[in-house]
Protein backbone atom coordinates (compact mmCIF):
# COMPACT_ATOMS: atom_id res chain seq x y z
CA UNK A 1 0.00 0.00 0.00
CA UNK A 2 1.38 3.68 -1.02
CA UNK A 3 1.41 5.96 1.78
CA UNK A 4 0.52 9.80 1.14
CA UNK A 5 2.68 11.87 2.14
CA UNK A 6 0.52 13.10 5.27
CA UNK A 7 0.88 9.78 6.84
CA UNK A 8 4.48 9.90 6.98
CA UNK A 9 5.10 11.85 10.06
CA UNK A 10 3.06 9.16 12.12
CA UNK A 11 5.72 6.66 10.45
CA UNK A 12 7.78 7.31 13.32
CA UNK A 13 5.81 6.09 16.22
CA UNK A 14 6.22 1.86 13.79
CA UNK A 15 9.77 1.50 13.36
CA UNK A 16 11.21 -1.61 14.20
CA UNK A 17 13.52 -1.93 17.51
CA UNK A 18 17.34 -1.26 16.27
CA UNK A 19 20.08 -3.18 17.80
CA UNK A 20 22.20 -1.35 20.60
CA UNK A 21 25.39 -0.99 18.43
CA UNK A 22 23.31 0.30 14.85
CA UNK A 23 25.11 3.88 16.23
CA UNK A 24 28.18 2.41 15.18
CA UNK A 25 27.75 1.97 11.49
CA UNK A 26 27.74 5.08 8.46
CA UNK A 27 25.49 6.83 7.16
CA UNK A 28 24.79 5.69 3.33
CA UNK A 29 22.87 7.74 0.61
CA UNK A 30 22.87 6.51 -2.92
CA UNK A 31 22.23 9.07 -5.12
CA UNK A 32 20.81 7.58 -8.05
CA UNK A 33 19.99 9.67 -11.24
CA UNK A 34 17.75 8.64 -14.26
CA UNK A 35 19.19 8.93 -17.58
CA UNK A 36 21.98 10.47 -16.75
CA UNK A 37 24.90 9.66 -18.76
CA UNK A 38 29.32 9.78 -18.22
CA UNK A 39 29.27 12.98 -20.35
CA UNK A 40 25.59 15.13 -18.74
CA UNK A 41 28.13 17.17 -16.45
CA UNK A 42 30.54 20.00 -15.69
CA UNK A 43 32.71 16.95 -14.32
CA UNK A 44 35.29 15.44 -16.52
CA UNK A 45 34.95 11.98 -16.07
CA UNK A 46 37.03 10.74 -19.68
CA UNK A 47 41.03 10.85 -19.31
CA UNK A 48 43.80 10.74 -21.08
CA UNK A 49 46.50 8.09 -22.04
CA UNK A 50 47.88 9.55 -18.70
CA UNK A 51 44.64 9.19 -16.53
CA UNK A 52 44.54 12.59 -16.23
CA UNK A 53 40.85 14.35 -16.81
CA UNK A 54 39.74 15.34 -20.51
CA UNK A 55 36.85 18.08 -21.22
CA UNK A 56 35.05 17.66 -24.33
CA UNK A 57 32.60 20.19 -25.25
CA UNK A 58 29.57 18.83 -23.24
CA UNK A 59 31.31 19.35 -19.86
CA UNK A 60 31.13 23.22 -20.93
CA UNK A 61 27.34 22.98 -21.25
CA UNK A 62 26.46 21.30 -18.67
CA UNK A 63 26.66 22.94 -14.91
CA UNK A 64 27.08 20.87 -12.35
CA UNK A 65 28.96 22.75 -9.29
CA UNK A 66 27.20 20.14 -6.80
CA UNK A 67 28.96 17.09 -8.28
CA UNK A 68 32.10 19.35 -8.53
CA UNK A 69 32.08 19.80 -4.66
CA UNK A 70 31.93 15.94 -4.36
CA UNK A 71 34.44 15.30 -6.65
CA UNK A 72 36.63 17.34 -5.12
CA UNK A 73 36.04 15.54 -2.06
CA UNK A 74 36.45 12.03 -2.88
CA UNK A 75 36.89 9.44 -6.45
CA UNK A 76 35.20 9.39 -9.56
CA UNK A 77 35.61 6.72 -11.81
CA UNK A 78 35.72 6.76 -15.61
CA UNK A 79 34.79 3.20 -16.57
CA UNK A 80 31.61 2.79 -14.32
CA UNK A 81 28.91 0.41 -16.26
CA UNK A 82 25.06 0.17 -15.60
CA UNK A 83 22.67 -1.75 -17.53
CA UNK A 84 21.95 0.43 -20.70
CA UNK A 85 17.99 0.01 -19.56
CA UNK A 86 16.79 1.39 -16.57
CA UNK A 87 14.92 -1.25 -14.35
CA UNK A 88 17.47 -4.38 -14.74
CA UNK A 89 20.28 -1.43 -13.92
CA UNK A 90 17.81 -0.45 -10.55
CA UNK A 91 17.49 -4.66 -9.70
CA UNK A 92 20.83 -5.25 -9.72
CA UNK A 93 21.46 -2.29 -7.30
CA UNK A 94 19.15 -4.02 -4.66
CA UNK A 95 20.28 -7.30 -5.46
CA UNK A 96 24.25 -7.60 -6.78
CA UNK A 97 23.41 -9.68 -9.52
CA UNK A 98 23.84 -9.06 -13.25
CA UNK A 99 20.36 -8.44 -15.30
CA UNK A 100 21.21 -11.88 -17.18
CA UNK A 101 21.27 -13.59 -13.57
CA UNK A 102 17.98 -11.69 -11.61
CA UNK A 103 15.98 -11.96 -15.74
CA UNK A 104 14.80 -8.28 -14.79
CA UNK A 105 16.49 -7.82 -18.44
CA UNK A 106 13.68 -5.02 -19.76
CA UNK A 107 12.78 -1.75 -18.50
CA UNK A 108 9.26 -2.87 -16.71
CA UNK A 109 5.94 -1.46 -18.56
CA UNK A 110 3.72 -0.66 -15.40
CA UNK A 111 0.90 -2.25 -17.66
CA UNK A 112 1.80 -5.78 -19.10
CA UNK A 113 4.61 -7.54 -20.59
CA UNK A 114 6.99 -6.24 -22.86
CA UNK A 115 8.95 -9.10 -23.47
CA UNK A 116 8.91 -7.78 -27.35
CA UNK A 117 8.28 -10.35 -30.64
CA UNK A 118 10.83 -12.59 -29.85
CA UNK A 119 11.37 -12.19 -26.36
CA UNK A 120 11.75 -14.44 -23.61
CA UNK A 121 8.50 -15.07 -22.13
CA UNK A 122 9.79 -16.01 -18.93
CA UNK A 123 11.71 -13.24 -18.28
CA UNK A 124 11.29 -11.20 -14.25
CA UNK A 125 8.86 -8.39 -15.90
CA UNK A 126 6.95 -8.99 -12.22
CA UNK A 127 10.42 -7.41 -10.98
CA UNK A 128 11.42 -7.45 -7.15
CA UNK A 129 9.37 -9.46 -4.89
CA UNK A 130 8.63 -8.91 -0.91
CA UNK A 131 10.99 -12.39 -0.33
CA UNK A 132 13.78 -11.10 -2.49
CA UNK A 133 17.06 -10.53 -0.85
CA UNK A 134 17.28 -7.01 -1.43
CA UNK A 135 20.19 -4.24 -0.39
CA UNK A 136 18.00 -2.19 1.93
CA UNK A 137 16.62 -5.39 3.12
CA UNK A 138 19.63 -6.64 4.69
CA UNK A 139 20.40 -2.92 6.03
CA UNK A 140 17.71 -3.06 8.20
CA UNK A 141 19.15 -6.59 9.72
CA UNK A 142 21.48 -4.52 11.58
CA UNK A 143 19.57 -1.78 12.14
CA UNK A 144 19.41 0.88 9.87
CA UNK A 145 16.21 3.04 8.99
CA UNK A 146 15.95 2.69 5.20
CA UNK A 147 14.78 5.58 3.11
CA UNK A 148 13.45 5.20 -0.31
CA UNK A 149 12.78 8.55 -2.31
CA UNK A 150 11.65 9.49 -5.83
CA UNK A 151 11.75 6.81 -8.65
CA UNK A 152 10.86 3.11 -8.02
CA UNK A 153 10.34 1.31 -11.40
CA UNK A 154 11.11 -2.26 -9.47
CA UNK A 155 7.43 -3.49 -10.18
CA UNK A 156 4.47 -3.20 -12.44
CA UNK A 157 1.04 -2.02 -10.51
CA UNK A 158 -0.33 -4.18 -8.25
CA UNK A 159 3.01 -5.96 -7.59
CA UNK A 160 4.88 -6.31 -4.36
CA UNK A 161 7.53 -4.51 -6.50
CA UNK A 162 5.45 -1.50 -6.76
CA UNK A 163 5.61 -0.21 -3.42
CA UNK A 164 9.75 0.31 -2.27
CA UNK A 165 8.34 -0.30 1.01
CA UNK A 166 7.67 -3.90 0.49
CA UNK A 167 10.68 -5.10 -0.89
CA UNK A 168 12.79 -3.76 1.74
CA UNK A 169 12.52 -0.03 2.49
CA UNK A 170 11.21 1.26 5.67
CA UNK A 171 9.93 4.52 4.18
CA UNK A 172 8.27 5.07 0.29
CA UNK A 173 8.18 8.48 -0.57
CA UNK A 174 7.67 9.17 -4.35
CA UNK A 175 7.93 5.68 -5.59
CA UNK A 176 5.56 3.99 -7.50
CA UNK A 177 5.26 1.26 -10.78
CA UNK A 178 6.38 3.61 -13.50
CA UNK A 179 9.37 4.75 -14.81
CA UNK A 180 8.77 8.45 -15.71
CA UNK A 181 6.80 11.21 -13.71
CA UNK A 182 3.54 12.80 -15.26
CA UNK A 183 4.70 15.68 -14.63
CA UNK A 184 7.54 17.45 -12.66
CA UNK A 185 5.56 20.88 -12.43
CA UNK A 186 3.24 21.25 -9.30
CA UNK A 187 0.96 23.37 -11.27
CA UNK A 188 0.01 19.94 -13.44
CA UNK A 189 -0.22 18.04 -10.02
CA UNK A 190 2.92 16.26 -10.63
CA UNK A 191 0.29 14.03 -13.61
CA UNK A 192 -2.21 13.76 -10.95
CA UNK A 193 -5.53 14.55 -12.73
CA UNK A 194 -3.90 15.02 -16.12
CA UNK A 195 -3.65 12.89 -19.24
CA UNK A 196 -0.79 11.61 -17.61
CA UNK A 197 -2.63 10.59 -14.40
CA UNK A 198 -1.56 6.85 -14.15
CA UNK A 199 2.15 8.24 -13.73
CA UNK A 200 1.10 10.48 -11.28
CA UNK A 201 4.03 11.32 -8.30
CA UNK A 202 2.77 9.98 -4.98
CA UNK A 203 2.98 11.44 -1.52
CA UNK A 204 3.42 15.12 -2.68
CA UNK A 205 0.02 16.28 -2.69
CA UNK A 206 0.58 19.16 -0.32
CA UNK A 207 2.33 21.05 -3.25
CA UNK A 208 0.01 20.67 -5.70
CA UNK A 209 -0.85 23.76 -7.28
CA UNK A 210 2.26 25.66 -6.58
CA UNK A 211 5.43 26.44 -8.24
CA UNK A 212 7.62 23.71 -6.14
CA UNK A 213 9.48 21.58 -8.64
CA UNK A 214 9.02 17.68 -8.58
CA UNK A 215 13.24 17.88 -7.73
CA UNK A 216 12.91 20.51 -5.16
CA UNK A 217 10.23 18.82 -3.42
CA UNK A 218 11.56 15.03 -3.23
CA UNK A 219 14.14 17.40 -1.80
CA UNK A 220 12.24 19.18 0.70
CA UNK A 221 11.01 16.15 2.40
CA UNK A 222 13.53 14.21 2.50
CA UNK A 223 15.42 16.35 5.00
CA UNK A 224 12.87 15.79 8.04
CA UNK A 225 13.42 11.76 7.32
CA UNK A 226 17.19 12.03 7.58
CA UNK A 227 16.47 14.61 10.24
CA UNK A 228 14.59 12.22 12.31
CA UNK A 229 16.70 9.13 11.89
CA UNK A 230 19.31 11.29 13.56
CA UNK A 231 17.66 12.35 16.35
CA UNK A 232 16.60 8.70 16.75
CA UNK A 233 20.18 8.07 16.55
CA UNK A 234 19.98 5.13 14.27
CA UNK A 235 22.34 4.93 10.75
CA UNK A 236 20.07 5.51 7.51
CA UNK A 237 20.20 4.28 4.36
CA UNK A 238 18.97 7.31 2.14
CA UNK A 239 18.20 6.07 -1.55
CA UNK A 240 17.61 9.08 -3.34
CA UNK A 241 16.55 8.27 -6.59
CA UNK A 242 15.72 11.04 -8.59
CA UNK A 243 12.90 11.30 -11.59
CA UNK A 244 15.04 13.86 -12.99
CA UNK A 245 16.63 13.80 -15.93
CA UNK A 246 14.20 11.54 -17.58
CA UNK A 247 11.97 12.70 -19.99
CA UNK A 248 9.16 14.33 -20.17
CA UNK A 249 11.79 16.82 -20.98
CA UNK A 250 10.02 19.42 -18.72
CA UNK A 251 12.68 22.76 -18.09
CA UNK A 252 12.88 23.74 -14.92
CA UNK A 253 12.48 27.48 -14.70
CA UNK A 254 14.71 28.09 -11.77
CA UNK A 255 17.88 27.18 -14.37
CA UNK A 256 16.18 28.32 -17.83
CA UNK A 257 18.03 31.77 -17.93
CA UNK A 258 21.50 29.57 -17.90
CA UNK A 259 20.80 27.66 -21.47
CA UNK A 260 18.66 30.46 -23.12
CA UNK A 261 21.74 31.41 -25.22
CA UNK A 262 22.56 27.92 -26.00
CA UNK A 263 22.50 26.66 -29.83
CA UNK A 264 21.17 23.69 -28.24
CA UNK A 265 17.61 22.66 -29.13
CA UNK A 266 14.81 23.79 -26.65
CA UNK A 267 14.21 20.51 -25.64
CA UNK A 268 18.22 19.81 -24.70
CA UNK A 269 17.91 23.03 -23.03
CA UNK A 270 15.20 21.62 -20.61
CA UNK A 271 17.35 18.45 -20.44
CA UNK A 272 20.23 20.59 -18.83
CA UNK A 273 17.63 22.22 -16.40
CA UNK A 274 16.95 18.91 -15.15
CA UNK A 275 20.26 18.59 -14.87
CA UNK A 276 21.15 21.30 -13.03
CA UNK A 277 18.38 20.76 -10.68
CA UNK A 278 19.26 17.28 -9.58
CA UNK A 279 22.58 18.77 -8.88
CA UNK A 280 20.99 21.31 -6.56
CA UNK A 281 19.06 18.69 -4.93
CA UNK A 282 22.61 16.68 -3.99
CA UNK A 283 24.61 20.32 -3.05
CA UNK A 284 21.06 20.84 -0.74
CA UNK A 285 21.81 17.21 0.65
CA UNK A 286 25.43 17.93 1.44
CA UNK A 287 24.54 21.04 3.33
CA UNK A 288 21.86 19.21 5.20
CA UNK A 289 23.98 16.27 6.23
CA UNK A 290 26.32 19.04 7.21
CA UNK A 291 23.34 21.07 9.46
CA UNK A 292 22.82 17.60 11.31
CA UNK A 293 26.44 16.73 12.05
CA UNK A 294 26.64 13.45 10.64
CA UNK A 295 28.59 14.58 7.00
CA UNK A 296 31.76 13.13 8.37
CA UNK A 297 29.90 9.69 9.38
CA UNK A 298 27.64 9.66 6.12
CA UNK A 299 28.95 8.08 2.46
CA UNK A 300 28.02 8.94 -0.62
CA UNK A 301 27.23 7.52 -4.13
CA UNK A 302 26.75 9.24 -6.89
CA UNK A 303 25.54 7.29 -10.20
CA UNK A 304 23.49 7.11 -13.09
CA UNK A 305 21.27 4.19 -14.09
CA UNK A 306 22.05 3.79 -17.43
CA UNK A 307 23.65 6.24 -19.97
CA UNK A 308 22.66 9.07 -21.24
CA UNK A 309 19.19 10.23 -22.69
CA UNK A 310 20.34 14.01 -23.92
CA UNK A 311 17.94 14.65 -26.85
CA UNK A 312 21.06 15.76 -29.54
CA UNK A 313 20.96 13.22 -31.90
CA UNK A 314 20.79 9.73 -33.40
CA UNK A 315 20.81 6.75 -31.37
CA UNK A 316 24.02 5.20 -32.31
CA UNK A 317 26.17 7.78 -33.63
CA UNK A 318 28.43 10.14 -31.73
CA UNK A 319 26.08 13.09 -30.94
CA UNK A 320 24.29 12.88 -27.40
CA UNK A 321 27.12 11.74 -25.23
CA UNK A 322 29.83 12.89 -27.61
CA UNK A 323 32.75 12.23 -27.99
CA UNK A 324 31.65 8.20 -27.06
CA UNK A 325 29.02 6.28 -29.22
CA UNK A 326 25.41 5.70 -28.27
CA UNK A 327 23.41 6.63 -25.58
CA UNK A 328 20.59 5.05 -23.37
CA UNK A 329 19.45 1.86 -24.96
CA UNK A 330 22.28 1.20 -27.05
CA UNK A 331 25.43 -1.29 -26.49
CA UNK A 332 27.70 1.67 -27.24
CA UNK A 333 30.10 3.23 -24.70
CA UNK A 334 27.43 6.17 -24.16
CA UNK A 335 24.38 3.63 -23.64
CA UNK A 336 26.27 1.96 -21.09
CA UNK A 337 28.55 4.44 -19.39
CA UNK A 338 27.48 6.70 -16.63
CA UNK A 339 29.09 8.98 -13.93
CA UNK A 340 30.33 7.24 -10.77
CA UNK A 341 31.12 9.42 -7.77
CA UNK A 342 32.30 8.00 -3.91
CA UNK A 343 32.88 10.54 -1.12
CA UNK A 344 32.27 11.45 2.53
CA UNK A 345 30.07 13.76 2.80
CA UNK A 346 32.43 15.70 4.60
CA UNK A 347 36.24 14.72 4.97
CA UNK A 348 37.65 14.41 8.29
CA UNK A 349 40.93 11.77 8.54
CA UNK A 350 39.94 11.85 12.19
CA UNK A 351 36.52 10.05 11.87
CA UNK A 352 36.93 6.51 12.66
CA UNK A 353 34.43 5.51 9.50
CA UNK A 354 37.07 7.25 7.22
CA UNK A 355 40.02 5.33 8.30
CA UNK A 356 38.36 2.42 7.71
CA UNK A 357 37.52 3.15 4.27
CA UNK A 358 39.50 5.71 3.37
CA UNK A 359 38.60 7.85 -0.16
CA UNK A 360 41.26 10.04 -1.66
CA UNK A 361 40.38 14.12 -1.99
CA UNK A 362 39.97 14.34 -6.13
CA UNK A 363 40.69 10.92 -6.91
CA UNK A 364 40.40 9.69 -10.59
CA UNK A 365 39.87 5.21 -10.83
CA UNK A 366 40.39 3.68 -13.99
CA UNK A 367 39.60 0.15 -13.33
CA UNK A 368 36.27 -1.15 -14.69
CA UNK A 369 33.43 -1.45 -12.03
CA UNK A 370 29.55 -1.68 -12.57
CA UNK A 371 26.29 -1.48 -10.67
CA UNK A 372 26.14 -5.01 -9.33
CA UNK A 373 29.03 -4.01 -7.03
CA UNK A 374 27.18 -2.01 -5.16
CA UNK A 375 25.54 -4.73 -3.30
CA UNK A 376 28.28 -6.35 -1.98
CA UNK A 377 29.99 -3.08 -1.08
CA UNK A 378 27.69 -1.36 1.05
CA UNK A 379 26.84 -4.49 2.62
CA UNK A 380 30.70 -5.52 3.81
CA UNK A 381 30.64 -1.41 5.00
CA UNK A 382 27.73 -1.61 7.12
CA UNK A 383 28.94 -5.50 8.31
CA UNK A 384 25.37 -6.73 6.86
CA UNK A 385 25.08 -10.56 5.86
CA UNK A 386 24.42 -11.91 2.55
CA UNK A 387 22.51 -15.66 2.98
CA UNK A 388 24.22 -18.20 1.59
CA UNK A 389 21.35 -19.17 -0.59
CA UNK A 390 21.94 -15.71 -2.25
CA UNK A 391 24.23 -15.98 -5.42
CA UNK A 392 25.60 -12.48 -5.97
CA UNK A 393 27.79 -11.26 -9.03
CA UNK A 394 29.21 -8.20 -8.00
CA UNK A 395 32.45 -7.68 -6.13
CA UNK A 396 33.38 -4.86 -3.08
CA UNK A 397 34.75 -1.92 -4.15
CA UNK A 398 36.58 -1.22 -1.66
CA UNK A 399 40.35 -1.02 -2.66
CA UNK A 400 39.16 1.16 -5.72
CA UNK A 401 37.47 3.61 -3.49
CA UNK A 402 41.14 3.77 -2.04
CA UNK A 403 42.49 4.62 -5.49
CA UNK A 404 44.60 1.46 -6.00
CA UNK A 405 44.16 -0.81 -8.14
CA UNK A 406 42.70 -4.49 -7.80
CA UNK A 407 44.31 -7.08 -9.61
CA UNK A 408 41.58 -9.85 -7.91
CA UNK A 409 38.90 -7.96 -10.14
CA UNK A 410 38.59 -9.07 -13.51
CA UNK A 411 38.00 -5.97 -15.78
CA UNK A 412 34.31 -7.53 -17.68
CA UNK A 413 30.93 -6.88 -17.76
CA UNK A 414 28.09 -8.23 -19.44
CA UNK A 415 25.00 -6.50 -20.50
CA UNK A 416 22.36 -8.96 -21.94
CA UNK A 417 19.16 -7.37 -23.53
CA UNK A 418 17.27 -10.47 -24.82
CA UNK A 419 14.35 -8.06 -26.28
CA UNK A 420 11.95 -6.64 -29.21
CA UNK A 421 12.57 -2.97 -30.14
CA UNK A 422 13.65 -0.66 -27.41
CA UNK A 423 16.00 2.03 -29.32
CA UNK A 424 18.11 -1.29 -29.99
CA UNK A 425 17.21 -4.90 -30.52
CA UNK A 426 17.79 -7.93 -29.11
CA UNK A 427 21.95 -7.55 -28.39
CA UNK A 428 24.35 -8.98 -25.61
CA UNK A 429 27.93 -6.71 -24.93
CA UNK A 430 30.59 -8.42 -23.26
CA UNK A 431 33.79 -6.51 -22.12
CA UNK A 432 36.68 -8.54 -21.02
CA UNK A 433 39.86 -6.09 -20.78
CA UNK A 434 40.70 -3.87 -23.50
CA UNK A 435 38.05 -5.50 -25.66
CA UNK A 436 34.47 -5.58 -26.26
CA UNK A 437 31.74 -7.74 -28.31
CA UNK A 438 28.52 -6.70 -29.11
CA UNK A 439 26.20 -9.21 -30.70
CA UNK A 440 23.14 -8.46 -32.64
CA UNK A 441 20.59 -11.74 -32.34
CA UNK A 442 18.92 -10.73 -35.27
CA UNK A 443 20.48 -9.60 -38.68
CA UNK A 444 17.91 -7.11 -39.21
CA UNK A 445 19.88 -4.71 -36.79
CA UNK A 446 19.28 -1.44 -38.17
CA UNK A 447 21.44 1.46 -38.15
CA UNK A 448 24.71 -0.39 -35.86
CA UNK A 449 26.81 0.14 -39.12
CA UNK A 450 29.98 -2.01 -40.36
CA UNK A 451 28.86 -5.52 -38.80
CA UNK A 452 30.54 -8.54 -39.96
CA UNK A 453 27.43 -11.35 -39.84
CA UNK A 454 27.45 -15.12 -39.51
CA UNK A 455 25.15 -17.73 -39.56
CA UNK A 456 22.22 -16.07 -36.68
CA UNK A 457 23.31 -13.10 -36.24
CA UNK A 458 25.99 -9.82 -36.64
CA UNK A 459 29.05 -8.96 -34.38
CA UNK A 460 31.14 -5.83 -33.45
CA UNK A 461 34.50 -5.99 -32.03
CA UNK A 462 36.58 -2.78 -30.62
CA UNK A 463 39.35 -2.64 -28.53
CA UNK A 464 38.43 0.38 -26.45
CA UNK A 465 42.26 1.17 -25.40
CA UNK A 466 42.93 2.08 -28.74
CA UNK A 467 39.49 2.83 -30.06
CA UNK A 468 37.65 4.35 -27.08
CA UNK A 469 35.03 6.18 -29.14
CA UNK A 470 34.15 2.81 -31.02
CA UNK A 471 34.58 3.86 -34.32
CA UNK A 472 36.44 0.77 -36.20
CA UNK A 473 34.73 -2.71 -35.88
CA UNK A 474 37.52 -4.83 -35.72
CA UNK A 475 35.27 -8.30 -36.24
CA UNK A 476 36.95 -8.84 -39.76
CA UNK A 477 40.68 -7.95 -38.97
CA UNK A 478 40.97 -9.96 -36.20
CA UNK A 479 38.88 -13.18 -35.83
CA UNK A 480 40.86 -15.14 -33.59
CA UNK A 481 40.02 -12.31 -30.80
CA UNK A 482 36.52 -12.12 -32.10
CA UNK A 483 35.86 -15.95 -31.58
CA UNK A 484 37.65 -15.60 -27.86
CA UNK A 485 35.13 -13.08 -27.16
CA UNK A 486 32.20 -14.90 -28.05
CA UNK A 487 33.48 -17.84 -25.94
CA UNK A 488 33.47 -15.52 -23.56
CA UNK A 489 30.17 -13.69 -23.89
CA UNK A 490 29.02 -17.35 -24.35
CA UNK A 491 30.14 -18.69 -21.12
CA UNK A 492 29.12 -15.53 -19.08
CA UNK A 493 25.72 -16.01 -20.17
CA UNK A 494 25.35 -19.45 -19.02
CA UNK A 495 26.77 -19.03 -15.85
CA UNK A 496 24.15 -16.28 -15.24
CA UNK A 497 21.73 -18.45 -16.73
CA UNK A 498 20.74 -16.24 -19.14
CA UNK A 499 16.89 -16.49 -21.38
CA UNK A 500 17.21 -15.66 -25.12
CA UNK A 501 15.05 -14.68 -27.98
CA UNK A 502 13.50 -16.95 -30.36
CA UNK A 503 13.11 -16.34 -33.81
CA UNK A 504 10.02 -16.87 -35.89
CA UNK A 505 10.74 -21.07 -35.72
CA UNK A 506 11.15 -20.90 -31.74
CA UNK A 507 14.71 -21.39 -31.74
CA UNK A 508 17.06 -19.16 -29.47
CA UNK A 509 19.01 -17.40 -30.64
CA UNK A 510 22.65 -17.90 -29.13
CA UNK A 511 25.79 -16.18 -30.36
CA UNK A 512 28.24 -18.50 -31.94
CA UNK A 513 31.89 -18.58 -32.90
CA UNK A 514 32.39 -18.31 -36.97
């Protein structure tokens, strides 16, 4: 059941009895945007041959001063994957496992299966369920008060997966079923009442009717809930997951002036005031962690779900995310890559958190690292069990967060998308090094450009060392690497268990070696 957003102050008088020692354990907010790709922000995230920081033209249009501050305080990394779709990206947050593994491989229609024409029918488009194993879930094992604002997407309606506070949060505010808000103006009820009303924004029905931005008020109330958690003096887990920057591509007059001038389009223009406004939403955070006195004992992460949705150009060419390929959707760098940011919220060597896990001041990480980690990371941190019975495919982060290097990670990552037409079709990426595969099931890929095809299907090969930007398929030049690859796309997949798609005859459709 959804809670309105008047019932929440009485939430305080049901929360479960914390263990003596939960005072002992961080703070944790995840700051999760949607849409937001490597290249939406006045942060350099690309380097050099010398992993030193690169700007490219976007990082001048964008302004992002928040996500400066928290760069400055801790590490960024430039090789951070997500799921280039945004619900299996948001399951494998709560649960550590790939998309291929937990089958939540689609974004999830609120209103029936998408599986697509060829699509598994068995795939998780029911999402997160109340008996999952779930991140915030094991949180609250050791006592933390878990916090769930803005965007859900973990369910369709009438799902346990619709309602964040059945799958593991203690508090819902904001989240719901779908994926992208009616509305983010308060004049338009957030969608409520509009031809938009079934993606109407929960809980915020006190500001309907004013000029309060859907950003700024997920922001407003989620101060008193960290507020209170701190007076209670038990360790939160804040996930902060904002609508923003998803479409509809809605600008946000408080940052309009700053792109007027642009020779952007209008609607990229809005896309940067969404931008801007999440960032004022984390700065606002900082400073209220700050007000409290808990920065120094309170981590953050700073991601995207999947890469970038910027509305300046095609698909798969080098436009929205330039100077990398693609952007949300696609298996290019720009579908796939999105910003990564780890700090305290406030340094202090002192603090007996930070010398347990201790973050460098501007810190730049080049090793590859992906969503799933997250599980197993904030878990070890907060000294939270994982059951046994719980097979989880990311690995702790933290020796990266230190700025070394790890040599017991393997630098891969597999993104399996075993669906009809959403922006791309029916593809698996696997990155194992320097090198990455992308197979096409289906040889009707449109618009991907130089394939080399075989019996079932079309491949891409790019070493992204020397090719970063993906622009040479290297399928033809070198197939002994291209049939290693497969082997090794192949074998990730059925360790995960993957589904496939069938074509028109019901057979899947596997990638093979030539």
């Amino acid at each position: 059941m959804r809670l309105p957003c008047s019932f929440l102050s009485s939430l305080v008088l049901a929360w479960i009895a914390f263990p003596a020692h939960a005072v002992d354990r961080p703070n944790i907010m995840v700051f999760l945007v949607d849409d937001m790709g490597v290249m939406d922000t006045s942060v350099p995230f690309l380097t050099d041959e010398n992993g030193e920081p690169v700007r490219y033209p976007l990082n001048d249009f964008y302004r992002t001063p928040g996500m400066e501050r928290l760069a400055e305080q801790g590490i960024r990394f430039n090789q951070f994957y997500a799921m280039s779709v945004c619900s299996p990206t948001r399951v494998s947050i709560m649960t550590g496992q790939n998309a291929a593994r937990h089958r939540t491989t689609n974004w999830i229609n609120p209103w029936g299966d998408n599986a697509g024409t060829y699509g598994p029918k068995d795939w998780n488009w029911k999402g997160l369920a109340s008996d999952d194993v779930t991140l915030p879930g094991q949180l609250r094992t050791v006592g933390y008060r878990t916090i769930h604002v803005g965007k859900g997407h973990f369910g369709p309606e009438e799902s346990e997966g619709e309602d964040p506070s059945r799958i593991g949060f203690d508090i819902n505010l904001g989240g719901d079923s779908f994926g992208a808000p009616g509305s983010y103006f308060a004049e338009k009820n957030y969608g409520k009442g509009t031809k938009r009303d079934r993606s109407k924004v929960p809980h915020l029905d006190k500001y309907h009717g004013t000029d309060v931005f859907l950003t700024e008020a997920l922001t407003l109330e989620t101060k008193p809930l960290v507020a209170k958690a701190v007076e209670d003096e038990v360790p939160f887990y804040l996930y902060f997951s904002h609508y923003a920057v998803h479409a509809p591509f809605e600008s946000d007059p408080r940052f309009a002036a700053n792109y007027a001038d642009s020779d952007k389009p209008k609607n990229a223009q809005a896309f940067a005031t969404l931008v801007e406004g999440m960032d004022k939403s984390l700065g606002d955070m900082l400073d209220c962690f700050e007000s409290l006195g808990v920065a120094e004992d309170t981590l953050v992460i700073f991601l995207g779900d999947n890469g970038t949705d910027a509305p300046l150009g095609h698909q798969h060419e080098v436009a929205c995310a330039a100077p990398l390929r693609g952007k949300k959707g696609a298996h290019y760098e720009g579908g796939m890559r999105v910003p990564f940011i780890a700090a305290w919220a406030k340094r202090d060597p002192e603090n007996a958190f930070q010398k347990k896990l201790k973050i460098p001041a501007g810190g730049i990480q080049s090793q590859v690292a992906s969503v799933e980690d997250l599980f197993p990371t904030l878990l070890e941190l907060a000294g939270a069990p994982v059951p046994d019975s719980h097979s989880v495919d990311g690995k702790p982060l933290q020796t990266l967060l230190s700025g070394a290097a790890d040599a017991s990670r393997p630098e891969q990552f597999l993104m399996h998308y075993p669906h009809g037409r959403h922006r791309s079709n029916y593809f698996s990426v696997w990155r194992d090094g320097d090198w990455k595969v992308i197979y096409h099931a289906l040889p009707e890929e449109p618009t991907t450009g130089n394939l080399i095809q075989f019996e079932g299907g079309n491949f891409q090969l790019f070493n992204l060392k020397d090719d970063p930007f993906e622009s040479t398929n290297l399928a033809s030049k070198n197939p002994e690497k291209l049939q290693e690859m497969i082997r090794g796309l192949k074998t990730a997949l059925e360790e995960d268990g993957a589904l496939y798609p069938v074509n028109s005859e019901g057979a899947a459709l596997l990638p093979s070696a030539p």
